[in-house]
PDB file of N, CA and C in Angstrom:
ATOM      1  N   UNK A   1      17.962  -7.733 -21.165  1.00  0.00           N
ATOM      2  CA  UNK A   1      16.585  -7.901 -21.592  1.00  0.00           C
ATOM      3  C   UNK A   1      15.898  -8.873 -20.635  1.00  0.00           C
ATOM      4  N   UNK A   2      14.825  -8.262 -20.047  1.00  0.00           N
ATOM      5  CA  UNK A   2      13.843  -9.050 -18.973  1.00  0.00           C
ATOM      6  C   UNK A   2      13.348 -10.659 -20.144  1.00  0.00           C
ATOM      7  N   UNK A   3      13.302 -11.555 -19.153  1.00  0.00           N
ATOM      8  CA  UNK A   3      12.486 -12.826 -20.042  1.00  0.00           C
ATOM      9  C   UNK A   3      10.919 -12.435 -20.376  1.00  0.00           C
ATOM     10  N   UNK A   4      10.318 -12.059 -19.222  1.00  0.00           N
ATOM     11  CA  UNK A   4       8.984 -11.538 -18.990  1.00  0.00           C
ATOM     12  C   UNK A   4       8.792 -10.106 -19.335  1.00  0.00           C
ATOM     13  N   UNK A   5       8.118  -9.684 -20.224  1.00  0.00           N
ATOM     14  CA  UNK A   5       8.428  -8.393 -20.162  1.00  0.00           C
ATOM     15  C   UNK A   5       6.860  -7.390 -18.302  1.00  0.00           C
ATOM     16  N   UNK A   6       7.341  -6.728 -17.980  1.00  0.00           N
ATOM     17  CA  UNK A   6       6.911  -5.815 -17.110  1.00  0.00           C
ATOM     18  C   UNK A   6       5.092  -5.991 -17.536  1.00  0.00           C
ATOM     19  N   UNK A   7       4.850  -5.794 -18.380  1.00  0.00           N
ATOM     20  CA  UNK A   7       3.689  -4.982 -19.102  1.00  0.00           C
ATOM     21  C   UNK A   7       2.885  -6.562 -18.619  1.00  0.00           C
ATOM     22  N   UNK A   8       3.019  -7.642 -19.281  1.00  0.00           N
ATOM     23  CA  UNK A   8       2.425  -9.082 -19.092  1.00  0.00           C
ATOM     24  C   UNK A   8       2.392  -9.336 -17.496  1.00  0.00           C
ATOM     25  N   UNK A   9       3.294  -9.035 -16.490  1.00  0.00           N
ATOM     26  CA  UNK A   9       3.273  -9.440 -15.282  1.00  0.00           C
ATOM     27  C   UNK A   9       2.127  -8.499 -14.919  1.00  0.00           C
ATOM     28  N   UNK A  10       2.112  -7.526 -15.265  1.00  0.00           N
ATOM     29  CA  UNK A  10       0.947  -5.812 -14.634  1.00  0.00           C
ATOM     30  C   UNK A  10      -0.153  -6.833 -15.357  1.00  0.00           C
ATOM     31  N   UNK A  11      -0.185  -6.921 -16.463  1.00  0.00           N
ATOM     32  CA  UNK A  11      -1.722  -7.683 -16.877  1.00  0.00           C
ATOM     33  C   UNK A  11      -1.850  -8.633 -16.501  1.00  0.00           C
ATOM     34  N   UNK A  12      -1.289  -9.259 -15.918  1.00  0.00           N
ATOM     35  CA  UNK A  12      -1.697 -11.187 -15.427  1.00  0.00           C
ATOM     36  C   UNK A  12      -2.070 -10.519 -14.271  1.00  0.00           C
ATOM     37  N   UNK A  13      -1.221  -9.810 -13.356  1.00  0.00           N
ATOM     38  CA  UNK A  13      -1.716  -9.491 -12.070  1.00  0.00           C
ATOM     39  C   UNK A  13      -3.456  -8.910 -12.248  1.00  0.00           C
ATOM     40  N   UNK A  14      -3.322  -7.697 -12.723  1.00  0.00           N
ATOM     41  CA  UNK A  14      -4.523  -7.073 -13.131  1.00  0.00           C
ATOM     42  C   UNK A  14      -5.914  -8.404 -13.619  1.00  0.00           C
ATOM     43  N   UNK A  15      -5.443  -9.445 -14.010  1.00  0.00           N
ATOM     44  CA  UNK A  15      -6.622 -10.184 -14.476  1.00  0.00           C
ATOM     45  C   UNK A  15      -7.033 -11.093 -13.450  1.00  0.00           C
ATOM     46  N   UNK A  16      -5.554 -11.770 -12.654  1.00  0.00           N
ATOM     47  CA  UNK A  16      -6.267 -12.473 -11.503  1.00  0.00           C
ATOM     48  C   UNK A  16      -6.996 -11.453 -10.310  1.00  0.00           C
ATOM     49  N   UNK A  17      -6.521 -10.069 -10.147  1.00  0.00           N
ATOM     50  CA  UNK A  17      -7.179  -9.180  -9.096  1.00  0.00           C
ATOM     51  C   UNK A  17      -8.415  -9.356  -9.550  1.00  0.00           C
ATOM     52  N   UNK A  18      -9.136  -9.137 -10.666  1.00  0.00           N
ATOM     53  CA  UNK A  18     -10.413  -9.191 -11.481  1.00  0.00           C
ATOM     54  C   UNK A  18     -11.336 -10.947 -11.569  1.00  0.00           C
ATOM     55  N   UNK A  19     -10.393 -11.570 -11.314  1.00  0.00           N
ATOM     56  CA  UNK A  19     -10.938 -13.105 -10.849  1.00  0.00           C
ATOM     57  C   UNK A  19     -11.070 -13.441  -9.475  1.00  0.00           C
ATOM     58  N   UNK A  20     -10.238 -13.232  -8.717  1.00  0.00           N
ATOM     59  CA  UNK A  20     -10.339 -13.163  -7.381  1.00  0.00           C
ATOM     60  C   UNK A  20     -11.725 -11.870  -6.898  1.00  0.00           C
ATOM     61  N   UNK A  21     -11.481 -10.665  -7.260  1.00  0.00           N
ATOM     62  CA  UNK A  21     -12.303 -10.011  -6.602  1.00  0.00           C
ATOM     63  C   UNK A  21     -13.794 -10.344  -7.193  1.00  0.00           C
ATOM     64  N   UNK A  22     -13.932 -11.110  -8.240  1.00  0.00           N
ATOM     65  CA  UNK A  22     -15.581 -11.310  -8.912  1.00  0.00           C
ATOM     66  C   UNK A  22     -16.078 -12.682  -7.546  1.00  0.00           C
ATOM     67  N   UNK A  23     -15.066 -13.189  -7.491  1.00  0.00           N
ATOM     68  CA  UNK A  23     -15.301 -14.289  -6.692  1.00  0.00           C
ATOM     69  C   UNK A  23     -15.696 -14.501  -5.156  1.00  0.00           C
ATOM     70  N   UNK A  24     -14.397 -13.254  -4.888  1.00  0.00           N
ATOM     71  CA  UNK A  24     -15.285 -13.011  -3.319  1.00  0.00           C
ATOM     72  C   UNK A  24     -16.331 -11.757  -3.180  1.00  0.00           C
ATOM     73  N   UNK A  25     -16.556 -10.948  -3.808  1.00  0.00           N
ATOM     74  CA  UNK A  25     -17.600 -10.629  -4.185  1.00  0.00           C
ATOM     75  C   UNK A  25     -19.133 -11.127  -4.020  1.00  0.00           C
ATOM     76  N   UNK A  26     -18.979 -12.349  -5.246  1.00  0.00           N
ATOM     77  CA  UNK A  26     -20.339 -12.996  -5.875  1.00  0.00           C
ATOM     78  C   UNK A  26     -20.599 -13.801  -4.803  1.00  0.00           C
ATOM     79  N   UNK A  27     -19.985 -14.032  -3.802  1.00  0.00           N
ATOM     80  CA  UNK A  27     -19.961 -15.491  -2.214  1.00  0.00           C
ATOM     81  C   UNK A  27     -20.325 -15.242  -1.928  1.00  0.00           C
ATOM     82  N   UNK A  28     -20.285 -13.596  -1.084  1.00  0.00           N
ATOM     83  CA  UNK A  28     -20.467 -13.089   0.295  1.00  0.00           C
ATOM     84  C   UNK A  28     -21.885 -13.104   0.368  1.00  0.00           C
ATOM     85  N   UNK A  29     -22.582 -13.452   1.656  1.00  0.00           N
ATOM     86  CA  UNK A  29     -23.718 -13.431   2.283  1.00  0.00           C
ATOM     87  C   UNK A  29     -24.380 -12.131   2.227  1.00  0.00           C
ATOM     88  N   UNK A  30     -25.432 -12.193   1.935  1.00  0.00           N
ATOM     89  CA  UNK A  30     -26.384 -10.889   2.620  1.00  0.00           C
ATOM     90  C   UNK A  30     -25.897 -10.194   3.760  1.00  0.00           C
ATOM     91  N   UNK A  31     -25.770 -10.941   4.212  1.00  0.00           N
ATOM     92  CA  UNK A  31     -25.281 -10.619   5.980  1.00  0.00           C
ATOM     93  C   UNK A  31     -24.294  -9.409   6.272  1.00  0.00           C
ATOM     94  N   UNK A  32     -23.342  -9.787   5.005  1.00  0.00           N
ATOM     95  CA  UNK A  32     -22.154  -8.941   4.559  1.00  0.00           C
ATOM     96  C   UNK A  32     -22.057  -7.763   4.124  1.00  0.00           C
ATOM     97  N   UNK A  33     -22.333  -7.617   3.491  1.00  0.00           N
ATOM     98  CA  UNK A  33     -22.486  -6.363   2.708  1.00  0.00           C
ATOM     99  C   UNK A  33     -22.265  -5.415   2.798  1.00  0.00           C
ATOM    100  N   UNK A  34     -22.557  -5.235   4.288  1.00  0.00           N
ATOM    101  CA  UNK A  34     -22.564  -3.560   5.080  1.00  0.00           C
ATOM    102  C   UNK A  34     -21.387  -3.637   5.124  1.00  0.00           C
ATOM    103  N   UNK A  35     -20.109  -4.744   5.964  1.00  0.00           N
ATOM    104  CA  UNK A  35     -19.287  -4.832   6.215  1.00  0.00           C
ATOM    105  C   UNK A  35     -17.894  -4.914   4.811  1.00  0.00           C
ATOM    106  N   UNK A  36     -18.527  -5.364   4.167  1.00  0.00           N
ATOM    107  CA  UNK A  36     -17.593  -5.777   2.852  1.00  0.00           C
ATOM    108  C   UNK A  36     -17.979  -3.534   2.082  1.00  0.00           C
ATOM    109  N   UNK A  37     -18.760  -3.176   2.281  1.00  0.00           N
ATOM    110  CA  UNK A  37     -18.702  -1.832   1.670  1.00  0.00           C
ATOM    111  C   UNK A  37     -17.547  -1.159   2.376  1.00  0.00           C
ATOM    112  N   UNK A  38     -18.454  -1.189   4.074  1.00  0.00           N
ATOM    113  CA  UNK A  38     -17.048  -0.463   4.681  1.00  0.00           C
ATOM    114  C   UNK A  38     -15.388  -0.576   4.345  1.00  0.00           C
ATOM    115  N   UNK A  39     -15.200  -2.118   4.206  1.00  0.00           N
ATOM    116  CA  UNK A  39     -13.482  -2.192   3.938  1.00  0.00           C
ATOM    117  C   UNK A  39     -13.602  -1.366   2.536  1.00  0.00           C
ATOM    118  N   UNK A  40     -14.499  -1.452   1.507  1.00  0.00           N
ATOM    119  CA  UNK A  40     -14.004  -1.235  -0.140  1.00  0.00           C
ATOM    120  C   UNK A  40     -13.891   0.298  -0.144  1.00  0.00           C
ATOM    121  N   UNK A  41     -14.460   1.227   1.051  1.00  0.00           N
ATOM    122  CA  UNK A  41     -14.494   2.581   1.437  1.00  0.00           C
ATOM    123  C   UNK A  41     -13.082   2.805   2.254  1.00  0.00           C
ATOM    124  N   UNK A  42     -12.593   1.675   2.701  1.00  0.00           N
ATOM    125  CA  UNK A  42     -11.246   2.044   2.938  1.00  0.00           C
ATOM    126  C   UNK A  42      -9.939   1.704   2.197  1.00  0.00           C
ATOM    127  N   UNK A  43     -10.215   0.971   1.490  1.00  0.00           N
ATOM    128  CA  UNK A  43      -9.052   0.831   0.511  1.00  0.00           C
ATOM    129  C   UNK A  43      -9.434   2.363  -0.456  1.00  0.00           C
ATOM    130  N   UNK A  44     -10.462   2.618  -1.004  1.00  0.00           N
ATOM    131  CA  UNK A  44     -10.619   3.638  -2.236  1.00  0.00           C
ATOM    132  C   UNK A  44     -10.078   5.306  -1.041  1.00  0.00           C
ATOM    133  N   UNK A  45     -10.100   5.008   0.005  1.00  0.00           N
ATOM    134  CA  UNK A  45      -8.863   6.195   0.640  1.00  0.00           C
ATOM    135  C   UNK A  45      -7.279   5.629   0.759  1.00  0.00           C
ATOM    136  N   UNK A  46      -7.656   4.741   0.530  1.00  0.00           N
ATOM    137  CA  UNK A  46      -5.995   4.448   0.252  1.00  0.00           C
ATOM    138  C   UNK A  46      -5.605   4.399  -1.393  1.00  0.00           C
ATOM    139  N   UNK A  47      -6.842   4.693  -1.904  1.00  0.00           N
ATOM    140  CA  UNK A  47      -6.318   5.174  -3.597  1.00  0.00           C
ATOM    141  C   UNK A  47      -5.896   6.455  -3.470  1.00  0.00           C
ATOM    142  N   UNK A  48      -6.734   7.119  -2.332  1.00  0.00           N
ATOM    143  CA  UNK A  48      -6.293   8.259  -2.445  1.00  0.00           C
ATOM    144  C   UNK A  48      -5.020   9.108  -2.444  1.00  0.00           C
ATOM    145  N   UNK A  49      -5.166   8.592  -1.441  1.00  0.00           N
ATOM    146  CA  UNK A  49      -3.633   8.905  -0.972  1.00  0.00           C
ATOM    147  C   UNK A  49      -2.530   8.103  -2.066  1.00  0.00           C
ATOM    148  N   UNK A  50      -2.226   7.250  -2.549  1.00  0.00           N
ATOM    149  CA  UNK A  50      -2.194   6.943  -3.904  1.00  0.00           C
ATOM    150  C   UNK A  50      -1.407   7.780  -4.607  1.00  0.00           C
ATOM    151  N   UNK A  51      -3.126   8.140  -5.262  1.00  0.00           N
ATOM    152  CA  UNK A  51      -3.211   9.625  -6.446  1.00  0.00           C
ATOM    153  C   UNK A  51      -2.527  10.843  -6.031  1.00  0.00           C
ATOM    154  N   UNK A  52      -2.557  10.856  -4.969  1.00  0.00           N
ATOM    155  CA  UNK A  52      -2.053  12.239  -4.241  1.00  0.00           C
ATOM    156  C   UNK A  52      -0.893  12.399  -4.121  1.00  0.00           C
ATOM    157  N   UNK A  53      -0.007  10.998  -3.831  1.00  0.00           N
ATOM    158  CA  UNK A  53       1.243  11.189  -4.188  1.00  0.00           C
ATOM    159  C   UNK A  53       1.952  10.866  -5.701  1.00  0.00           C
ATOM    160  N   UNK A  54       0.886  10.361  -6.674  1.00  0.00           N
ATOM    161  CA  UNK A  54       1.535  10.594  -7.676  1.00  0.00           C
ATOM    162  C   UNK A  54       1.734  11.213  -8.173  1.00  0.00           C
ATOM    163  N   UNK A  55       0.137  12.450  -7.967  1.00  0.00           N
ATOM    164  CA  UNK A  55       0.281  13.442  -8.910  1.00  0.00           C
ATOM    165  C   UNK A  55       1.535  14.676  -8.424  1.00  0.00           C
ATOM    166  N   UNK A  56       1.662  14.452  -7.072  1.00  0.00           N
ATOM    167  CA  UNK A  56       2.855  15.341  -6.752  1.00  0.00           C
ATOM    168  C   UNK A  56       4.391  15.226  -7.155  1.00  0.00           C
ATOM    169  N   UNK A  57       4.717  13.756  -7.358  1.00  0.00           N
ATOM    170  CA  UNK A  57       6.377  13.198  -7.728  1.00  0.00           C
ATOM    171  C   UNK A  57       6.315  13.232  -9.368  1.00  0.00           C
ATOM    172  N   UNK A  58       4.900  13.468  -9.942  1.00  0.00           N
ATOM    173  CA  UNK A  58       4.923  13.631 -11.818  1.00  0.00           C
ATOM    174  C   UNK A  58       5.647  14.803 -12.097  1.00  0.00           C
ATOM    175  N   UNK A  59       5.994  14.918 -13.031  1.00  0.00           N
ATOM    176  CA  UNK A  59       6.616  16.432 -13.315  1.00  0.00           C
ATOM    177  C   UNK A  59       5.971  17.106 -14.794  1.00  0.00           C
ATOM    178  N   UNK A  60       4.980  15.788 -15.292  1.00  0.00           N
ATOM    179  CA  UNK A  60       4.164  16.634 -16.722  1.00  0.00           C
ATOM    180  C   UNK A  60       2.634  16.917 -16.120  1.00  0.00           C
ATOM    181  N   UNK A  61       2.538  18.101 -17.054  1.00  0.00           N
ATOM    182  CA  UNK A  61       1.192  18.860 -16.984  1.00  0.00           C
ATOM    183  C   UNK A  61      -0.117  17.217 -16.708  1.00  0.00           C
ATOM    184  N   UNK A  62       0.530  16.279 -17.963  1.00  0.00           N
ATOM    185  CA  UNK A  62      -0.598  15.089 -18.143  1.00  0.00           C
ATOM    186  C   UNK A  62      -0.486  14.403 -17.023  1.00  0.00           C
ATOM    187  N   UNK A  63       0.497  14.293 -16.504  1.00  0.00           N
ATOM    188  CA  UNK A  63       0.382  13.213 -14.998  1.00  0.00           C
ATOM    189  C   UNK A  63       0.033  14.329 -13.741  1.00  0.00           C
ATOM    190  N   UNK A  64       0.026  15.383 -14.232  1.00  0.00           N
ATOM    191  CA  UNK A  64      -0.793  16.109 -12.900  1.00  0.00           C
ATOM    192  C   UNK A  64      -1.920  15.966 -13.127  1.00  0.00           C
ATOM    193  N   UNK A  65      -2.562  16.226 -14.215  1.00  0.00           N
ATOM    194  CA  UNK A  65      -4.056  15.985 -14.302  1.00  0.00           C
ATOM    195  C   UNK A  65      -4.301  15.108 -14.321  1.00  0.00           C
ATOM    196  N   UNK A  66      -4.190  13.934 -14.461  1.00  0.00           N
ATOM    197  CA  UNK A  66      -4.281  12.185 -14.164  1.00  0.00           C
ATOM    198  C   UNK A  66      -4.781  12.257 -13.043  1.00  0.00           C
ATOM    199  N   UNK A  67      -3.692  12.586 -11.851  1.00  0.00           N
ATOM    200  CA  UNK A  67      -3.903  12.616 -11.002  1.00  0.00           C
ATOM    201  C   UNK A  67      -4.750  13.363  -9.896  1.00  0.00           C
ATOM    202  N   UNK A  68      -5.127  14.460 -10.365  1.00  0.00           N
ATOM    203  CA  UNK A  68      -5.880  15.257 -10.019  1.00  0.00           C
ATOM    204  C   UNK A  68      -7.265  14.269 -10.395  1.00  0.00           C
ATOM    205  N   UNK A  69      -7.314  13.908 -11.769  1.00  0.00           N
ATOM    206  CA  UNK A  69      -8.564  13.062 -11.625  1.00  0.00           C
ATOM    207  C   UNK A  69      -8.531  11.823 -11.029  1.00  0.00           C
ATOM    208  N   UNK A  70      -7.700  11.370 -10.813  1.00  0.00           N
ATOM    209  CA  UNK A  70      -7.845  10.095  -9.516  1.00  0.00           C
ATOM    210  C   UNK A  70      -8.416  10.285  -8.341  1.00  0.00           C
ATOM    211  N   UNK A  71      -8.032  11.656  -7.814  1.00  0.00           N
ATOM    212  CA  UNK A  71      -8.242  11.971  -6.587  1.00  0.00           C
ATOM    213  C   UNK A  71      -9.446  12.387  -6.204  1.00  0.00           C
ATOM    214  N   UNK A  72     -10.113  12.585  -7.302  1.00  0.00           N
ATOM    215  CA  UNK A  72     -11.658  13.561  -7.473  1.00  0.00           C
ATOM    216  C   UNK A  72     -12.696  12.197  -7.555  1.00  0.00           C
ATOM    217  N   UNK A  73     -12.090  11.104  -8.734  1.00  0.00           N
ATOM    218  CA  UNK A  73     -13.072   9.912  -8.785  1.00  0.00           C
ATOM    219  C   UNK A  73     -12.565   9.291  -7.266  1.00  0.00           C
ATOM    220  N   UNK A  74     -11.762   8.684  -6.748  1.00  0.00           N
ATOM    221  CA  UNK A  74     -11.533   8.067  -5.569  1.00  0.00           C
ATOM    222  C   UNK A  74     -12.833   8.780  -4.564  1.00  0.00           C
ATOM    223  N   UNK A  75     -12.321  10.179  -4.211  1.00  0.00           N
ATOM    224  CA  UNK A  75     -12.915  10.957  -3.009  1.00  0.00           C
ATOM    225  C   UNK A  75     -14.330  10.542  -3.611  1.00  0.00           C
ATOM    226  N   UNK A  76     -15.158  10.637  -4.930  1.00  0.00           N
ATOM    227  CA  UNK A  76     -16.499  10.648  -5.052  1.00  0.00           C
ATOM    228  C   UNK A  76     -16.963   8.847  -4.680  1.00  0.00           C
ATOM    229  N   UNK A  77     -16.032   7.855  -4.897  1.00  0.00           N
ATOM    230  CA  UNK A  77     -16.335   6.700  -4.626  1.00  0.00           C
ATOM    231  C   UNK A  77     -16.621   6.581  -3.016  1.00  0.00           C
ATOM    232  N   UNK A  78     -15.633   7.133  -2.611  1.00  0.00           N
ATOM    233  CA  UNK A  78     -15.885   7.101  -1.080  1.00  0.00           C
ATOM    234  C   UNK A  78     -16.683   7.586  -0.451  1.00  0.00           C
ATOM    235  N   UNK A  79     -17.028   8.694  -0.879  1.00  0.00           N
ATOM    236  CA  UNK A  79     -18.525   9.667  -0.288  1.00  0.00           C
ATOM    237  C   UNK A  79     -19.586   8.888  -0.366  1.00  0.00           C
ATOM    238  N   UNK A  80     -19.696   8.506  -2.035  1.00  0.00           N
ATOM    239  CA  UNK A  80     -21.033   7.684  -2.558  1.00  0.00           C
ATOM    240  C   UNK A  80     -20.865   6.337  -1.478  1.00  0.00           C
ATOM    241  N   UNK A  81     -19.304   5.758  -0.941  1.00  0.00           N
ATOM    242  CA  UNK A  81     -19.568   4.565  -0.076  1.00  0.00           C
ATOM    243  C   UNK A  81     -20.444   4.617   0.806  1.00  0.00           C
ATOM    244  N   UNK A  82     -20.118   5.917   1.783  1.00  0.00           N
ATOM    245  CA  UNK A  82     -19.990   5.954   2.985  1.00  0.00           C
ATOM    246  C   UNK A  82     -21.782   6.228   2.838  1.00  0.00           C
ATOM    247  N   UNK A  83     -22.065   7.248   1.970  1.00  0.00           N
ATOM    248  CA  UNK A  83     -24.169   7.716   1.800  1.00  0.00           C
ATOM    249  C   UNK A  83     -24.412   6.165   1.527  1.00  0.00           C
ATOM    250  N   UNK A  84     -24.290   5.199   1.007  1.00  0.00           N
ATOM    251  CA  UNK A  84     -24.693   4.080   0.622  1.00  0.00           C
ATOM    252  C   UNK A  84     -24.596   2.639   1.998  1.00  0.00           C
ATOM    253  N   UNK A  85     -23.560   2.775   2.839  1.00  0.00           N
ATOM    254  CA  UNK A  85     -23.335   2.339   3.924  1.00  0.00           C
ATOM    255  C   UNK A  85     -24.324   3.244   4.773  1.00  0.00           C
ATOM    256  N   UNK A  86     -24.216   4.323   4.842  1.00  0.00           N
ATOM    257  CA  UNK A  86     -25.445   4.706   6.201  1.00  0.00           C
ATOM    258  C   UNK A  86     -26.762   4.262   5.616  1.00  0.00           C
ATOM    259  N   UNK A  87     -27.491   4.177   4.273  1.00  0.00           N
ATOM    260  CA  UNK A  87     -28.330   3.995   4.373  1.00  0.00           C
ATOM    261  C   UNK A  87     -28.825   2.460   4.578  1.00  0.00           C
ATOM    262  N   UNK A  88     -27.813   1.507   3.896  1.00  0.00           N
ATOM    263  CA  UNK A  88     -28.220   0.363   4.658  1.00  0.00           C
ATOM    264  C   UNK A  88     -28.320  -0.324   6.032  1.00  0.00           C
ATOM    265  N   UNK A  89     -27.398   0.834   6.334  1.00  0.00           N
ATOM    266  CA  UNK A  89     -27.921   0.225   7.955  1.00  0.00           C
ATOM    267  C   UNK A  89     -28.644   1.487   8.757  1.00  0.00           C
ATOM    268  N   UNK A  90     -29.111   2.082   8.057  1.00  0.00           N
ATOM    269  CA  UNK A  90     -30.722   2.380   8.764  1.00  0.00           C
ATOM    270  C   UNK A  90     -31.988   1.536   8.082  1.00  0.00           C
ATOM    271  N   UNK A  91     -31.701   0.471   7.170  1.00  0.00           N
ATOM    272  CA  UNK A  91     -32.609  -0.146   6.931  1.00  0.00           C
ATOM    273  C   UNK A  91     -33.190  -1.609   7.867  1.00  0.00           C
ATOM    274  N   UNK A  92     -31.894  -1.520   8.362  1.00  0.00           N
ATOM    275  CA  UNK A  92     -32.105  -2.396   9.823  1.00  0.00           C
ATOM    276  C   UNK A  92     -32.417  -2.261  11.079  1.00  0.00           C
ATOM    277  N   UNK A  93     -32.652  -0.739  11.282  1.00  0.00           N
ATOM    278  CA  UNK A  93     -32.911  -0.205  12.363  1.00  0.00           C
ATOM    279  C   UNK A  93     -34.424  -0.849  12.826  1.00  0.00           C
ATOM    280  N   UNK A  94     -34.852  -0.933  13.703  1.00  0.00           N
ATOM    281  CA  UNK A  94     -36.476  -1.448  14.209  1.00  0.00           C
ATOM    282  C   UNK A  94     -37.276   0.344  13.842  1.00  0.00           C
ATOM    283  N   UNK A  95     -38.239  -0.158  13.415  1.00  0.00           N
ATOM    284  CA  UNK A  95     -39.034   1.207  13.283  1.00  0.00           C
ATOM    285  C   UNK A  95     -40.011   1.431  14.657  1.00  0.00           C
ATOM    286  N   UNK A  96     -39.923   2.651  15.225  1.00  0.00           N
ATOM    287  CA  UNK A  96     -40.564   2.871  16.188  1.00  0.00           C
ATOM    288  C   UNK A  96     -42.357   2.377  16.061  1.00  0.00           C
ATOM    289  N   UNK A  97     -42.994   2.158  16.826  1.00  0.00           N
ATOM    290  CA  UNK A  97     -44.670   2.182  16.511  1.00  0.00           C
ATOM    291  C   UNK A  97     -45.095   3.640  16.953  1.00  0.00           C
ATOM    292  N   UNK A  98     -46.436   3.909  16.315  1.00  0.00           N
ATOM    293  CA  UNK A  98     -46.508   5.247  16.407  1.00  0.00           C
ATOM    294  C   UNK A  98     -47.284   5.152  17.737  1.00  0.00           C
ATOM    295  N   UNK A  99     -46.966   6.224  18.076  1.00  0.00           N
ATOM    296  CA  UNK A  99     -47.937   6.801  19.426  1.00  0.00           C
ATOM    297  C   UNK A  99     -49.177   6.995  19.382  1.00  0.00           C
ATOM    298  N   UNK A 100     -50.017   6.294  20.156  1.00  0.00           N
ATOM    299  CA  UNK A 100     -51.759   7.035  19.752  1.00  0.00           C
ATOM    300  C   UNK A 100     -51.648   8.058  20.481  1.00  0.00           C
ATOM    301  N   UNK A 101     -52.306   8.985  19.481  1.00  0.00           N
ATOM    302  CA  UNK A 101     -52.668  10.395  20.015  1.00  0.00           C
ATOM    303  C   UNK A 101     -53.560  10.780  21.187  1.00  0.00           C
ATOM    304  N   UNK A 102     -52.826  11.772  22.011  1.00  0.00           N
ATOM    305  CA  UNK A 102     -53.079  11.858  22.855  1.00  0.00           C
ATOM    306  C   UNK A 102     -54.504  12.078  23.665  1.00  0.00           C
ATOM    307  N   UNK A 103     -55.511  12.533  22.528  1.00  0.00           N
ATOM    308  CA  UNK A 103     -56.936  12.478  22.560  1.00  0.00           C
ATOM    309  C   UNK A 103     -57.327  11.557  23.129  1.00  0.00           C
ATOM    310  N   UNK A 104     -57.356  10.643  22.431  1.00  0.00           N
ATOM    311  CA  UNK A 104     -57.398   8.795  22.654  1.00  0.00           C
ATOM    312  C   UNK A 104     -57.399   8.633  24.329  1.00  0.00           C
ATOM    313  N   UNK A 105     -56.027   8.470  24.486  1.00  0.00           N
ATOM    314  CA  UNK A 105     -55.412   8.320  25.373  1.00  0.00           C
ATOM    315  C   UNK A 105     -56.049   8.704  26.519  1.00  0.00           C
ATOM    316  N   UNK A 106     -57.141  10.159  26.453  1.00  0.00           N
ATOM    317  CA  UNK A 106     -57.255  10.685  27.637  1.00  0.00           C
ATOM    318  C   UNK A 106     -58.695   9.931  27.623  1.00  0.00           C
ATOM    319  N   UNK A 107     -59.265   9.738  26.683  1.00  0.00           N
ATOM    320  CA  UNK A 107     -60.666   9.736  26.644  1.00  0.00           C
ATOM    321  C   UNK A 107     -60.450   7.910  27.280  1.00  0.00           C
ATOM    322  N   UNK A 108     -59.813   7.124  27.343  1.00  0.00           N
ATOM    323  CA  UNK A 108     -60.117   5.822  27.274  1.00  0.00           C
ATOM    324  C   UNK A 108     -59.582   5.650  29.524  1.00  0.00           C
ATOM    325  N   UNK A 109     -58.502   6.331  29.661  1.00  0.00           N
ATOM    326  CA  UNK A 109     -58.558   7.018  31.077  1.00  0.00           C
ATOM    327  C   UNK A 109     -59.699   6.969  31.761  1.00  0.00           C
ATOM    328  N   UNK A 110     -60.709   7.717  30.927  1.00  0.00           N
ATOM    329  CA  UNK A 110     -61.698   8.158  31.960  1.00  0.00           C
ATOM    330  C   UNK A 110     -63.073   7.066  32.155  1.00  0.00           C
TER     331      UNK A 110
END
């Protein structure tokens, strides 16, 4: 008989991951952001892959579909990362000025 049982070590772990990650989280700079998405878009493919091998080494109907839905929420986290990462950094892009039209242009020439 374990002193600790299994289940308490998975939840202590599980609660400091949830203290630690609120923490570096709630710190990070503006500055960050773009960069702190990108890594969280690469760990949620490493859920993937994950899910993908669990649901293959399960041998019940319920842990295939578990896993099948891991793999479906993961892949949609990552998509939604990656649309959410391009758009913030086209929000930093410099916006072109517009061109005066070429009318203008000719008439002030002459």
């Amino acid at each position: 008989m374990d002193i600790v049982s299994h289940t308490v070590i998975n939840l202590i772990i599980f609660v400091l991951a949830i203290y630690v990650g609120y923490h570096v989280v709630w710190t990070v700079t503006p500055a960050l952001h773009t960069p702190l998405m990108a890594v969280t878009n690469a760990i949620s493919a490493i859920v993937i892959v994950g899910a993908m091998l669990a649901a293959a080494l399960t041998d019940t109907p319920l842990g295939k579909t578990m896993g099948v839905l891991a793999v479906a929420l993961a892949a949609v986290n990552v998509f939604g990362g990656f649309l959410v990462t391009r758009r913030m950094l086209e929000m930093f892009k410099k916006k072109d000025k517009k061109a005066a039209p070429a009318a203008n242009a000719e008439g002030a020439a002459k």
